[in-house]
N, C-alpha and C. Protein backbone atom coordinates (compact mmCIF):
# COMPACT_ATOMS: atom_id res chain seq x y z
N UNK A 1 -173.40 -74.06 79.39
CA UNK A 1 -174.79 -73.78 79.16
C UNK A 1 -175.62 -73.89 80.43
N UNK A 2 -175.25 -75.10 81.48
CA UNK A 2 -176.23 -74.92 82.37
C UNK A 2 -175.71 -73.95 83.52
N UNK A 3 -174.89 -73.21 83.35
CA UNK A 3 -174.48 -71.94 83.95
C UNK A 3 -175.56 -70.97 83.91
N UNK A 4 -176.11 -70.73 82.70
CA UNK A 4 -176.47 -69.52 82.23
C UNK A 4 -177.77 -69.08 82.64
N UNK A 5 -178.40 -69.60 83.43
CA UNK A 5 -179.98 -69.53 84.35
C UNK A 5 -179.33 -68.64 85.52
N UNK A 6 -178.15 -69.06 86.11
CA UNK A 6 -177.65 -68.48 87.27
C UNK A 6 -176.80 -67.13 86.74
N UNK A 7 -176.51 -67.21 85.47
CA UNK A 7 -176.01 -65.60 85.41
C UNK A 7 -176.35 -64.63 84.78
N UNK A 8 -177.52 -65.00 84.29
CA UNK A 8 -178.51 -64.22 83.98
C UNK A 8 -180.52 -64.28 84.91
N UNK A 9 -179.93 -64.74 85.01
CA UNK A 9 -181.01 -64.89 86.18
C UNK A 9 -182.41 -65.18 85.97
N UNK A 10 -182.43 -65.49 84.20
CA UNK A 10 -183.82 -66.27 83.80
C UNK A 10 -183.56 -67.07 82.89
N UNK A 11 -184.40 -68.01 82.41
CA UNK A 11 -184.13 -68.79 81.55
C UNK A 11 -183.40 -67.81 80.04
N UNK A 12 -182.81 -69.18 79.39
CA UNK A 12 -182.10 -68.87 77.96
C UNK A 12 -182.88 -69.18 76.93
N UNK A 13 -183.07 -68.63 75.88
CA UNK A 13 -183.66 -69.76 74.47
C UNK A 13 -181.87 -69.95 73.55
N UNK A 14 -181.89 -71.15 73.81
CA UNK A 14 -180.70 -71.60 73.47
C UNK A 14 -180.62 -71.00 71.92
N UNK A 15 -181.79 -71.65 71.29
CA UNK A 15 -181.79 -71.14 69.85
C UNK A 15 -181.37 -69.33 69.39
N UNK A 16 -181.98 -68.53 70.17
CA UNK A 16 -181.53 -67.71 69.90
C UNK A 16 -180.60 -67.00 70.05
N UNK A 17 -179.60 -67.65 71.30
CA UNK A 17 -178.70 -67.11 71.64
C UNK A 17 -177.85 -67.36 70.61
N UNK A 18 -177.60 -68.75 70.11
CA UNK A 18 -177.29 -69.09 68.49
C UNK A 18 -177.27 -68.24 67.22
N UNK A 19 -178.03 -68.09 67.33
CA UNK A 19 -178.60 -67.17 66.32
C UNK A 19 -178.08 -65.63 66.61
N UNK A 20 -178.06 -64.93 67.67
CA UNK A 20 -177.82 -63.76 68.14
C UNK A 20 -175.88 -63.65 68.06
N UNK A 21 -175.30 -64.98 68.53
CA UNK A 21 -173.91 -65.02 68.56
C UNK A 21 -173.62 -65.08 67.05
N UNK A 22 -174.08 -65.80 65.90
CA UNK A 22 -174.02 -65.50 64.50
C UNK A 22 -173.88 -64.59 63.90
N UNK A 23 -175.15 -63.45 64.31
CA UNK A 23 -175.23 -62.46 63.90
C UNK A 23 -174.18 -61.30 64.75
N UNK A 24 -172.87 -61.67 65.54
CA UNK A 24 -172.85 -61.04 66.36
C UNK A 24 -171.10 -61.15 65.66
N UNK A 25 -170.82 -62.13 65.12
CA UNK A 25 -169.69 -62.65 64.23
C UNK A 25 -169.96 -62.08 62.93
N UNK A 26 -170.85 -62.44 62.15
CA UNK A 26 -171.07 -61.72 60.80
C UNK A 26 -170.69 -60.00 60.70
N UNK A 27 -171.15 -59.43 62.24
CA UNK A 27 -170.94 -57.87 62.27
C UNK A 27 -169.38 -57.94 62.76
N UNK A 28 -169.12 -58.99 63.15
CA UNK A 28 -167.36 -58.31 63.10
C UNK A 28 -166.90 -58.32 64.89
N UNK A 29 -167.89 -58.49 65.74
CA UNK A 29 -167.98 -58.15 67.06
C UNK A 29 -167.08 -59.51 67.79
N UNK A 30 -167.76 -60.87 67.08
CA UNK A 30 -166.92 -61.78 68.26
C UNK A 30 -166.82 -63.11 66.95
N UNK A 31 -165.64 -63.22 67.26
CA UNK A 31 -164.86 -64.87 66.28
C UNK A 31 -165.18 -65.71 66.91
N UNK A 32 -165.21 -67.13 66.43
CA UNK A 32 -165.58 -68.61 66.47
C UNK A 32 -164.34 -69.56 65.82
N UNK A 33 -164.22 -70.55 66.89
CA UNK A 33 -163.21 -71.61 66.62
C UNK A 33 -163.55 -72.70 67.20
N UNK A 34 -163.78 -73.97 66.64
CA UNK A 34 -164.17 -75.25 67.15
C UNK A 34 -162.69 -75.62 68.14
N UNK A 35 -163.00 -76.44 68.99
CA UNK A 35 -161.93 -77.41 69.51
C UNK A 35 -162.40 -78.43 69.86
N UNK A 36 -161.41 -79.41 69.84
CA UNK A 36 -161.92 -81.11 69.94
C UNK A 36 -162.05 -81.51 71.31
N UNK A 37 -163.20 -81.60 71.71
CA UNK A 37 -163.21 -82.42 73.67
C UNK A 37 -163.20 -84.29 73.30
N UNK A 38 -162.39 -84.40 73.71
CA UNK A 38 -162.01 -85.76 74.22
C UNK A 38 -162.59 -86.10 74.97
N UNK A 39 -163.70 -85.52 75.06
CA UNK A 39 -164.93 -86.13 76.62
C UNK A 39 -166.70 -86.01 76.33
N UNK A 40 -166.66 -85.54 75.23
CA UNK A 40 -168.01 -85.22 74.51
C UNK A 40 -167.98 -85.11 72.77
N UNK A 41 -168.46 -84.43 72.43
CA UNK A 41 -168.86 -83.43 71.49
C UNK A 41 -167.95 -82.13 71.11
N UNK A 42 -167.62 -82.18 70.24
CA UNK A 42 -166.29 -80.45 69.82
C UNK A 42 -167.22 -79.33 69.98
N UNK A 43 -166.62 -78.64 70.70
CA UNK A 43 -167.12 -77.29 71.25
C UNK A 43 -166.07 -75.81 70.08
N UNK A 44 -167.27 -74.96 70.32
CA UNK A 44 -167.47 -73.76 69.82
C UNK A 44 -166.95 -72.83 70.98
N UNK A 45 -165.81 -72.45 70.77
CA UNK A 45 -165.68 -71.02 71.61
C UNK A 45 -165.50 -70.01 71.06
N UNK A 46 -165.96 -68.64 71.73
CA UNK A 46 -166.24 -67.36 70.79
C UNK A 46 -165.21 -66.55 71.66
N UNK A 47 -164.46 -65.39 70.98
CA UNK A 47 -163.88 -64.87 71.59
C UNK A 47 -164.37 -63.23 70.90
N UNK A 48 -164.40 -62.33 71.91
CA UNK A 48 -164.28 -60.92 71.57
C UNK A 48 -163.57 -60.41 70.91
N UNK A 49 -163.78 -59.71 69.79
CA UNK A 49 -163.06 -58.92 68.94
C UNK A 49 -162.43 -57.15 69.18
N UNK A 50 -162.09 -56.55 69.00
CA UNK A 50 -161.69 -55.47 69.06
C UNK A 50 -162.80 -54.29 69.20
N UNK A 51 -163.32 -54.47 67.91
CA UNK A 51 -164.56 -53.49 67.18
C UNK A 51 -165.86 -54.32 68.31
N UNK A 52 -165.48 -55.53 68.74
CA UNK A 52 -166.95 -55.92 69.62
C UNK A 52 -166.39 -55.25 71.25
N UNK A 53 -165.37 -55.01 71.26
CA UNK A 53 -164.73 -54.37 72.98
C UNK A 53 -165.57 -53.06 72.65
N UNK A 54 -165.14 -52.34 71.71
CA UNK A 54 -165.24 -50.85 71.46
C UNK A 54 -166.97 -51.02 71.72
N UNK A 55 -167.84 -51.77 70.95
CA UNK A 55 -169.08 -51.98 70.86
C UNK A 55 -169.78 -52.16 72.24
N UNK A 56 -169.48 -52.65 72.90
CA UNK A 56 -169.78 -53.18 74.36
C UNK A 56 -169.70 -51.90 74.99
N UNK A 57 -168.28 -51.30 74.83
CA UNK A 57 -168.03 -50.22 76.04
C UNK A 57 -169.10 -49.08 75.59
N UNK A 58 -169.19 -48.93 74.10
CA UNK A 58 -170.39 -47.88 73.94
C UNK A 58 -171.59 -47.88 74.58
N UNK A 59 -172.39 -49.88 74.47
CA UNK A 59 -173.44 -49.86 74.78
C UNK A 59 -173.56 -49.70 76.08
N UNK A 60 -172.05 -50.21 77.08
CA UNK A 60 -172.16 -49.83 78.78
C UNK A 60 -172.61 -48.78 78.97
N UNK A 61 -171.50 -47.80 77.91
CA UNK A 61 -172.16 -46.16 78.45
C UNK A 61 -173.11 -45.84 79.00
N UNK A 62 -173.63 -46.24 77.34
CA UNK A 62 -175.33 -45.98 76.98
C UNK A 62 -176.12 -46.32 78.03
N UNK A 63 -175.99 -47.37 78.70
CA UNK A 63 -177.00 -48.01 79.55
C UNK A 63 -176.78 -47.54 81.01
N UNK A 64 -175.60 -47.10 81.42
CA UNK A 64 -175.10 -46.26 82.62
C UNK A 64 -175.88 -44.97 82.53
N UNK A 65 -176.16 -44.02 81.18
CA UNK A 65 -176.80 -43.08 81.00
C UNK A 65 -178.34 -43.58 81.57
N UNK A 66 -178.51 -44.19 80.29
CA UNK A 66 -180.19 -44.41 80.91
C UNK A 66 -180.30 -44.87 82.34
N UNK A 67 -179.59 -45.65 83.34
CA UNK A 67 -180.32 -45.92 84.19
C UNK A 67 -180.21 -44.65 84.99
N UNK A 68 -179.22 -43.80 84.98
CA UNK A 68 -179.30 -42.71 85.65
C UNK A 68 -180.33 -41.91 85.48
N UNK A 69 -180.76 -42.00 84.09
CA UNK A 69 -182.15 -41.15 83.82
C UNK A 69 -183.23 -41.76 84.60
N UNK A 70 -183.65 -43.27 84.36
CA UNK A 70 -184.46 -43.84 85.26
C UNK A 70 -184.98 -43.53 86.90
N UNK A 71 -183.46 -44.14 86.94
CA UNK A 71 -183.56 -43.28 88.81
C UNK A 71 -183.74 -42.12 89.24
N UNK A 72 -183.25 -41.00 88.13
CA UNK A 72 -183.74 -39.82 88.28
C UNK A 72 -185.07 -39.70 88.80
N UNK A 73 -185.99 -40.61 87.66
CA UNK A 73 -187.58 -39.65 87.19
C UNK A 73 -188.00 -40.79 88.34
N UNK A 74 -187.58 -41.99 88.98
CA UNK A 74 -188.41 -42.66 90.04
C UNK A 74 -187.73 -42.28 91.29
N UNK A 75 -187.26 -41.20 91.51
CA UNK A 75 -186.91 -40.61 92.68
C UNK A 75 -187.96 -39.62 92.39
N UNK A 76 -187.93 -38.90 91.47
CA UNK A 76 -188.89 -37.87 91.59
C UNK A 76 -190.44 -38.38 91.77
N UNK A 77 -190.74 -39.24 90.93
CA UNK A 77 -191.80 -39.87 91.23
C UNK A 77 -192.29 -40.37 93.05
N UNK A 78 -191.06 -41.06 93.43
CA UNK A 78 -191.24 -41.09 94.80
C UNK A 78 -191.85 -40.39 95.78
N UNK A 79 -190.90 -38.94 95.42
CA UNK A 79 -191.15 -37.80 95.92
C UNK A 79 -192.99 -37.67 95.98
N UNK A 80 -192.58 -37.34 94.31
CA UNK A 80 -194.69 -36.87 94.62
C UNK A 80 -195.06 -37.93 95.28
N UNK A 81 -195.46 -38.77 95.19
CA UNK A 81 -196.08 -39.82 96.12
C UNK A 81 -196.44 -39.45 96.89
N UNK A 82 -194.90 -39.58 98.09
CA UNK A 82 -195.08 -39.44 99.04
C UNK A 82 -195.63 -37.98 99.93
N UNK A 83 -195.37 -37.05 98.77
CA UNK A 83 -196.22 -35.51 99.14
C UNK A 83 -197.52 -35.53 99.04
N UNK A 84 -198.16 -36.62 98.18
CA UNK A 84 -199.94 -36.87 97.78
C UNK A 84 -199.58 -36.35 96.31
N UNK A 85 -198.91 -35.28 95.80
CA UNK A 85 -199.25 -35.09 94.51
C UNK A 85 -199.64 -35.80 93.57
N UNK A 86 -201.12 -34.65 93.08
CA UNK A 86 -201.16 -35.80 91.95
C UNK A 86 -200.54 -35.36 90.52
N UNK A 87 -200.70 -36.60 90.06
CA UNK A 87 -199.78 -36.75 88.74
C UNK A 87 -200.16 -36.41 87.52
């Protein structure tokens, strides 16, 4: 957990990530299994499911699409700018 500032690069709401990993098992995407730490508290690890691989790689697509669209229209945008056009 205190990883997760550094790999996402803003704070977490713990609660919802909870909540989001629940709902993320109920759809079939990622399983849950306790194990016993001998040094704390029994921990929850989630592992990826099949139908959640397939799910992921769709939404990569998806999001590889859009940013290409993005950069598209703020290159073009650039462009005018820098010609004076206005918008």
């Amino acid at each position: 957990m205190e990883d997760l500032v550094e790999h996402c690069g803003e704070k977490v709401d713990i609660g919802n990530l909870y909540r989001t990993l629940r709902r993320m098992e109920m759809d079939g995407w990622i399983t849950s299994d306790w194990s016993k730490n001998e040094a704390g508290p029994d921990r929850r690890n989630y592992t990826i499911t099949k139908e959640g691989r397939e799910f992921l790689e769709t939404a990569a697509t998806s999001l590889v699409k859009t940013d290409k669209l993005i950069n598209r229209f703020l290159e073009g945008y650039q462009r005018d700018v820098q010609n004076n056009k206005a918008l």
